[in-house]
C-alpha atoms as a PDB file:
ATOM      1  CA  UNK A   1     -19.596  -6.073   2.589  1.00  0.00           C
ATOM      2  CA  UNK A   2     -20.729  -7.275   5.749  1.00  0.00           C
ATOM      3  CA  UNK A   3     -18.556  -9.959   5.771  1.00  0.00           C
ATOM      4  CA  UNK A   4     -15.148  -7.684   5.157  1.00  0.00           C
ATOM      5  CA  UNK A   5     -16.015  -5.504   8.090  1.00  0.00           C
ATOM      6  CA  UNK A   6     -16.847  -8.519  10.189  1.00  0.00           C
ATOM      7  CA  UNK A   7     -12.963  -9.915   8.677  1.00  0.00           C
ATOM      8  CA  UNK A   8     -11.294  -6.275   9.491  1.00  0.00           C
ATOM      9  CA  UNK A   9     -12.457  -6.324  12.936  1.00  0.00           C
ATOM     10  CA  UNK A  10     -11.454  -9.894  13.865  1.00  0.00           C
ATOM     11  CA  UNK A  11      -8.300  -8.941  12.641  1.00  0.00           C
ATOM     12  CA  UNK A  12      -8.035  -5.902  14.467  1.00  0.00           C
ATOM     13  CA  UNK A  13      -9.031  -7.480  17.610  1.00  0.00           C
ATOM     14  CA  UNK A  14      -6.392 -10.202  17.088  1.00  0.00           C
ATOM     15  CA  UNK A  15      -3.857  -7.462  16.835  1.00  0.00           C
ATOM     16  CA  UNK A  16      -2.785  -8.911  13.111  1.00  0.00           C
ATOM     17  CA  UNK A  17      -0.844  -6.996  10.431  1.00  0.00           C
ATOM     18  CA  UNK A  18      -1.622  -6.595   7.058  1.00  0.00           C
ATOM     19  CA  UNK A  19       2.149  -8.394   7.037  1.00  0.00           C
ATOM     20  CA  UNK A  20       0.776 -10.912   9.031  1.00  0.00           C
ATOM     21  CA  UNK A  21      -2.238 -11.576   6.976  1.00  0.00           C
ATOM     22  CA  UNK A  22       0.024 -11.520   4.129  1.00  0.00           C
ATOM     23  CA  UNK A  23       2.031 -14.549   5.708  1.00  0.00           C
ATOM     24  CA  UNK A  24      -0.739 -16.474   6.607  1.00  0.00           C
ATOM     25  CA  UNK A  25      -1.942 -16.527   3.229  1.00  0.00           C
ATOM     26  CA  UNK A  26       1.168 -17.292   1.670  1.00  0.00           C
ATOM     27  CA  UNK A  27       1.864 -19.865   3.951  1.00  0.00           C
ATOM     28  CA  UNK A  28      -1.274 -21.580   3.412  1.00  0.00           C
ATOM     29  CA  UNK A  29      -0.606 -21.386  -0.312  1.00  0.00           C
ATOM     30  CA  UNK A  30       2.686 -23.184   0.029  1.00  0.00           C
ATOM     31  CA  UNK A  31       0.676 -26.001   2.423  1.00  0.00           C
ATOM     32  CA  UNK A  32      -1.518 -26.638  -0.762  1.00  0.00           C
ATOM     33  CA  UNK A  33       1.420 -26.031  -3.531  1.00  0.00           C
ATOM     34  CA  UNK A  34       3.581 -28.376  -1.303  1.00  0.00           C
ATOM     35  CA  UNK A  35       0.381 -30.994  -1.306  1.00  0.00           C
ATOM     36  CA  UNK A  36      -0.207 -30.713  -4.676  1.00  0.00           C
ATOM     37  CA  UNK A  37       3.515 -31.634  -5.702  1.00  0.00           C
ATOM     38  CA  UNK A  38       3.455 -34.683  -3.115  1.00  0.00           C
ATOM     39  CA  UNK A  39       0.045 -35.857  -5.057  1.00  0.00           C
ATOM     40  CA  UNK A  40       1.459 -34.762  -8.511  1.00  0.00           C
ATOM     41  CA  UNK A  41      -1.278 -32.958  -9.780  1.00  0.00           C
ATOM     42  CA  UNK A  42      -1.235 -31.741 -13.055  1.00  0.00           C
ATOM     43  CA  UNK A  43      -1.151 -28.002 -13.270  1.00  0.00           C
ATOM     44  CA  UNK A  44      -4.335 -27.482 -14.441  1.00  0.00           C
ATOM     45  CA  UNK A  45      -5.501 -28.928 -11.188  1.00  0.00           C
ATOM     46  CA  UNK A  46      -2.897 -27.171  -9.307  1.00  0.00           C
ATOM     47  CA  UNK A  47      -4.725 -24.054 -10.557  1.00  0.00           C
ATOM     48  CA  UNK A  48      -7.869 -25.148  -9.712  1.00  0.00           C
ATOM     49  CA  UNK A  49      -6.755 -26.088  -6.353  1.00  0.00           C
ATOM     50  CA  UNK A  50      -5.635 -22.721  -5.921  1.00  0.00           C
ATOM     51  CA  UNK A  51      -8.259 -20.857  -6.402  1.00  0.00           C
ATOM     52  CA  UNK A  52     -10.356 -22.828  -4.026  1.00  0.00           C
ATOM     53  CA  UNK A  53      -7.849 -22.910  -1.171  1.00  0.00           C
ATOM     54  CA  UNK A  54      -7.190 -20.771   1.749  1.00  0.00           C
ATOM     55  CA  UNK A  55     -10.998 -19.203   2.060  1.00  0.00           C
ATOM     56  CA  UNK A  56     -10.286 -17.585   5.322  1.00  0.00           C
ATOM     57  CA  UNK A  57      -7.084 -16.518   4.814  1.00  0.00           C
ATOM     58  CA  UNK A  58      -7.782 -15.243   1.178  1.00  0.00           C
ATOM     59  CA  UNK A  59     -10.695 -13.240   3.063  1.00  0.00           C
ATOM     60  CA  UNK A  60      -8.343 -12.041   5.333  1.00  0.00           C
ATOM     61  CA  UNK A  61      -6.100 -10.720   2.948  1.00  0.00           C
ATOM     62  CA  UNK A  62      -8.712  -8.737   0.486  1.00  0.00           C
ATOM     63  CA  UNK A  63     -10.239  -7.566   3.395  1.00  0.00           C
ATOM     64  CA  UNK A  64      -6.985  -5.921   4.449  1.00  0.00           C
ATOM     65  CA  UNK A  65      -5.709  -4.892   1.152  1.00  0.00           C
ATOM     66  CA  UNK A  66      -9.198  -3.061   0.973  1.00  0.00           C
ATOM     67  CA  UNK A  67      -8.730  -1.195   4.218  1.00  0.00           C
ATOM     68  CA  UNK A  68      -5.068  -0.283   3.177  1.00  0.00           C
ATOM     69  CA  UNK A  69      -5.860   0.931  -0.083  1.00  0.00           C
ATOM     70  CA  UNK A  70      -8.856   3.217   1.240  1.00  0.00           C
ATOM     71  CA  UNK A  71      -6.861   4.602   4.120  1.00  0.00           C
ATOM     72  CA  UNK A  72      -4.290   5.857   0.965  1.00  0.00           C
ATOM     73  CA  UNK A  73      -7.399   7.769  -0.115  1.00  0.00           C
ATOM     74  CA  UNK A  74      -8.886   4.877  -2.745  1.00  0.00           C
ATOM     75  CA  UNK A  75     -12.595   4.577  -3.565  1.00  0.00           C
ATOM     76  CA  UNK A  76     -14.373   1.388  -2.085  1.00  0.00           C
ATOM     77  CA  UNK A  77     -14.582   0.152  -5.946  1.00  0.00           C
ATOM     78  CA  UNK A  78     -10.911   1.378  -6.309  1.00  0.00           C
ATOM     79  CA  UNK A  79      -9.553  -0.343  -3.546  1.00  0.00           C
ATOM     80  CA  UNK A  80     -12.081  -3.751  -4.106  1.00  0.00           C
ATOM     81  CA  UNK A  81     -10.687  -3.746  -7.376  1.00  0.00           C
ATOM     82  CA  UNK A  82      -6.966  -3.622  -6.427  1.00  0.00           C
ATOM     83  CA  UNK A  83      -7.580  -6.076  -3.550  1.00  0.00           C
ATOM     84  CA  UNK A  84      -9.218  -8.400  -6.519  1.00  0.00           C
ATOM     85  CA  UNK A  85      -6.057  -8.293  -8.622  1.00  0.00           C
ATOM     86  CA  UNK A  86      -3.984  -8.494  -5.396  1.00  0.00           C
ATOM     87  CA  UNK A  87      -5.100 -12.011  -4.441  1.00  0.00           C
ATOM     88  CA  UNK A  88      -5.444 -12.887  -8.268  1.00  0.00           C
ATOM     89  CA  UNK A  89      -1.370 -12.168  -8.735  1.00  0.00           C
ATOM     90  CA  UNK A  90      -0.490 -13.953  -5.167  1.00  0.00           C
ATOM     91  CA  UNK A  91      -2.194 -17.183  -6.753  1.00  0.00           C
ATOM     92  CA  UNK A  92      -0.688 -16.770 -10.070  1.00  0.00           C
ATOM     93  CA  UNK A  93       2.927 -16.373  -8.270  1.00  0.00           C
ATOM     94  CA  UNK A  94       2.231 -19.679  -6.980  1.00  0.00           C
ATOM     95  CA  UNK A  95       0.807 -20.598  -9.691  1.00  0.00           C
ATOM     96  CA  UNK A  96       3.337 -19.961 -11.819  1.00  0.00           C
ATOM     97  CA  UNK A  97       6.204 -21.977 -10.157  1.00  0.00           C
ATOM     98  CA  UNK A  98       4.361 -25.290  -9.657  1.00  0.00           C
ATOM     99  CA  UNK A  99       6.033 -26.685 -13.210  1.00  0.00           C
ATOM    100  CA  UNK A 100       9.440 -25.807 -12.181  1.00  0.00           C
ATOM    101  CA  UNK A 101       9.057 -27.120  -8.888  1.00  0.00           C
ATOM    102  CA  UNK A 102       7.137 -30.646  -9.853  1.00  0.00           C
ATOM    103  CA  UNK A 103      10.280 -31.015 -12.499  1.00  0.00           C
ATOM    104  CA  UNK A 104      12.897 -30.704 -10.181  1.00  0.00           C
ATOM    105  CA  UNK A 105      11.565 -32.316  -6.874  1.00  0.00           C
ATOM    106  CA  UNK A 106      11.516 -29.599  -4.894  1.00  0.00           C
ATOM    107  CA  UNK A 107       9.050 -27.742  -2.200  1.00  0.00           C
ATOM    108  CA  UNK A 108       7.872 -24.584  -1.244  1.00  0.00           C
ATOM    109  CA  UNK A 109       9.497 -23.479   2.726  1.00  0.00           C
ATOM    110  CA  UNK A 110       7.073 -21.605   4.750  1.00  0.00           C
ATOM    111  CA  UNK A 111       7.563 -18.666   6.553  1.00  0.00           C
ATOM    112  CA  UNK A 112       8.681 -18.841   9.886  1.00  0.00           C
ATOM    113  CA  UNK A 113       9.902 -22.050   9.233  1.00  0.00           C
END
Protein backbone atom coordinates (compact mmCIF):
# COMPACT_ATOMS: atom_id res chain seq x y z
CA UNK A 1 0.00 0.00 0.00
CA UNK A 2 2.82 2.04 0.76
CA UNK A 3 4.25 1.64 -2.36
CA UNK A 4 0.90 2.88 -4.46
CA UNK A 5 0.76 6.06 -2.47
CA UNK A 6 4.48 6.56 -2.87
CA UNK A 7 3.54 5.75 -7.09
CA UNK A 8 0.35 8.29 -6.91
CA UNK A 9 2.37 11.01 -5.59
CA UNK A 10 5.35 10.76 -7.97
CA UNK A 11 2.89 10.89 -10.48
CA UNK A 12 1.15 13.72 -9.22
CA UNK A 13 4.22 15.65 -8.75
CA UNK A 14 5.26 14.88 -12.35
CA UNK A 15 2.01 16.37 -13.44
CA UNK A 16 1.11 12.81 -15.36
CA UNK A 17 -2.36 11.69 -16.49
CA UNK A 18 -3.95 8.64 -15.91
CA UNK A 19 -3.83 8.96 -20.07
CA UNK A 20 -0.38 9.41 -19.78
CA UNK A 21 0.30 6.53 -17.55
CA UNK A 22 -1.85 4.64 -19.80
CA UNK A 23 0.63 5.44 -22.79
CA UNK A 24 3.60 4.76 -21.08
CA UNK A 25 2.53 1.42 -20.32
CA UNK A 26 1.34 0.60 -23.57
CA UNK A 27 4.22 1.84 -25.13
CA UNK A 28 6.50 -0.13 -23.12
CA UNK A 29 4.41 -3.18 -23.96
CA UNK A 30 4.85 -2.66 -27.66
CA UNK A 31 8.96 -2.14 -26.89
CA UNK A 32 8.81 -5.80 -25.49
CA UNK A 33 6.01 -7.23 -28.09
CA UNK A 34 8.17 -5.55 -30.86
CA UNK A 35 11.44 -7.40 -29.15
CA UNK A 36 9.89 -10.44 -28.79
CA UNK A 37 8.84 -10.69 -32.61
CA UNK A 38 12.53 -9.56 -33.67
CA UNK A 39 13.82 -12.65 -31.31
CA UNK A 40 10.85 -14.91 -32.40
CA UNK A 41 9.78 -16.10 -29.27
CA UNK A 42 7.28 -18.53 -29.06
CA UNK A 43 4.10 -17.29 -27.51
CA UNK A 44 4.28 -19.00 -24.53
CA UNK A 45 7.35 -16.98 -23.84
CA UNK A 46 5.85 -13.94 -25.24
CA UNK A 47 3.39 -14.38 -22.34
CA UNK A 48 5.78 -14.89 -19.94
CA UNK A 49 7.68 -11.97 -21.05
CA UNK A 50 4.73 -10.01 -20.54
CA UNK A 51 3.93 -10.45 -17.41
CA UNK A 52 7.37 -9.65 -16.20
CA UNK A 53 7.84 -6.48 -18.23
CA UNK A 54 7.19 -2.91 -17.62
CA UNK A 55 7.41 -3.07 -13.50
CA UNK A 56 7.32 0.62 -13.14
CA UNK A 57 5.08 1.44 -15.58
CA UNK A 58 2.63 -1.49 -14.71
CA UNK A 59 2.89 0.14 -11.07
CA UNK A 60 2.11 3.24 -12.44
CA UNK A 61 -0.86 2.23 -14.08
CA UNK A 62 -2.66 0.09 -11.09
CA UNK A 63 -1.75 2.69 -8.95
CA UNK A 64 -3.77 5.12 -11.05
CA UNK A 65 -6.57 2.94 -12.02
CA UNK A 66 -6.90 2.52 -8.11
CA UNK A 67 -7.11 6.22 -7.43
CA UNK A 68 -9.63 6.64 -10.40
CA UNK A 69 -11.83 3.99 -9.44
CA UNK A 70 -12.02 5.21 -5.64
CA UNK A 71 -12.55 8.82 -6.56
CA UNK A 72 -15.93 7.20 -8.59
CA UNK A 73 -16.87 6.11 -5.06
CA UNK A 74 -15.18 2.29 -5.23
CA UNK A 75 -13.99 0.45 -2.12
CA UNK A 76 -10.08 0.08 -1.80
CA UNK A 77 -10.75 -3.86 -2.49
CA UNK A 78 -13.23 -2.73 -5.27
CA UNK A 79 -11.05 -0.56 -7.00
CA UNK A 80 -7.62 -3.02 -6.28
CA UNK A 81 -9.61 -5.54 -7.81
CA UNK A 82 -10.61 -3.64 -11.00
CA UNK A 83 -7.07 -2.18 -11.28
CA UNK A 84 -5.95 -6.13 -11.10
CA UNK A 85 -8.12 -7.10 -14.06
CA UNK A 86 -7.22 -3.75 -15.72
CA UNK A 87 -3.52 -4.53 -16.18
CA UNK A 88 -4.43 -8.34 -16.59
CA UNK A 89 -6.68 -7.38 -19.96
CA UNK A 90 -3.91 -4.65 -21.22
CA UNK A 91 -1.39 -7.74 -21.25
CA UNK A 92 -3.77 -10.11 -22.71
CA UNK A 93 -4.57 -7.39 -25.61
CA UNK A 94 -1.03 -7.68 -26.33
CA UNK A 95 -1.01 -10.81 -25.69
CA UNK A 96 -3.40 -11.77 -27.86
CA UNK A 97 -2.02 -10.28 -31.17
CA UNK A 98 1.57 -11.58 -30.93
CA UNK A 99 0.49 -14.80 -33.35
CA UNK A 100 -0.97 -12.63 -35.92
CA UNK A 101 1.74 -10.31 -35.87
CA UNK A 102 4.86 -13.01 -35.78
CA UNK A 103 2.83 -14.64 -38.98
CA UNK A 104 2.70 -11.76 -40.99
CA UNK A 105 6.00 -9.80 -40.21
CA UNK A 106 4.70 -7.04 -38.80
CA UNK A 107 5.29 -4.62 -35.55
CA UNK A 108 3.57 -2.91 -33.02
CA UNK A 109 3.90 1.47 -33.65
CA UNK A 110 4.15 3.31 -30.48
CA UNK A 111 2.40 6.14 -29.47
CA UNK A 112 3.66 9.33 -30.25
CA UNK A 113 5.55 7.88 -32.81
Amino acid sequence: MLLSAVSALVLMMQGGTVADVITDYSNCLVEVTNADLDKELSGVDHAKALQDSCPDEKQAYWDSTVRDEMGFGSSRAEAEQFATDEVAAMIETYNAQYGDLKSRNVRLVKKGD
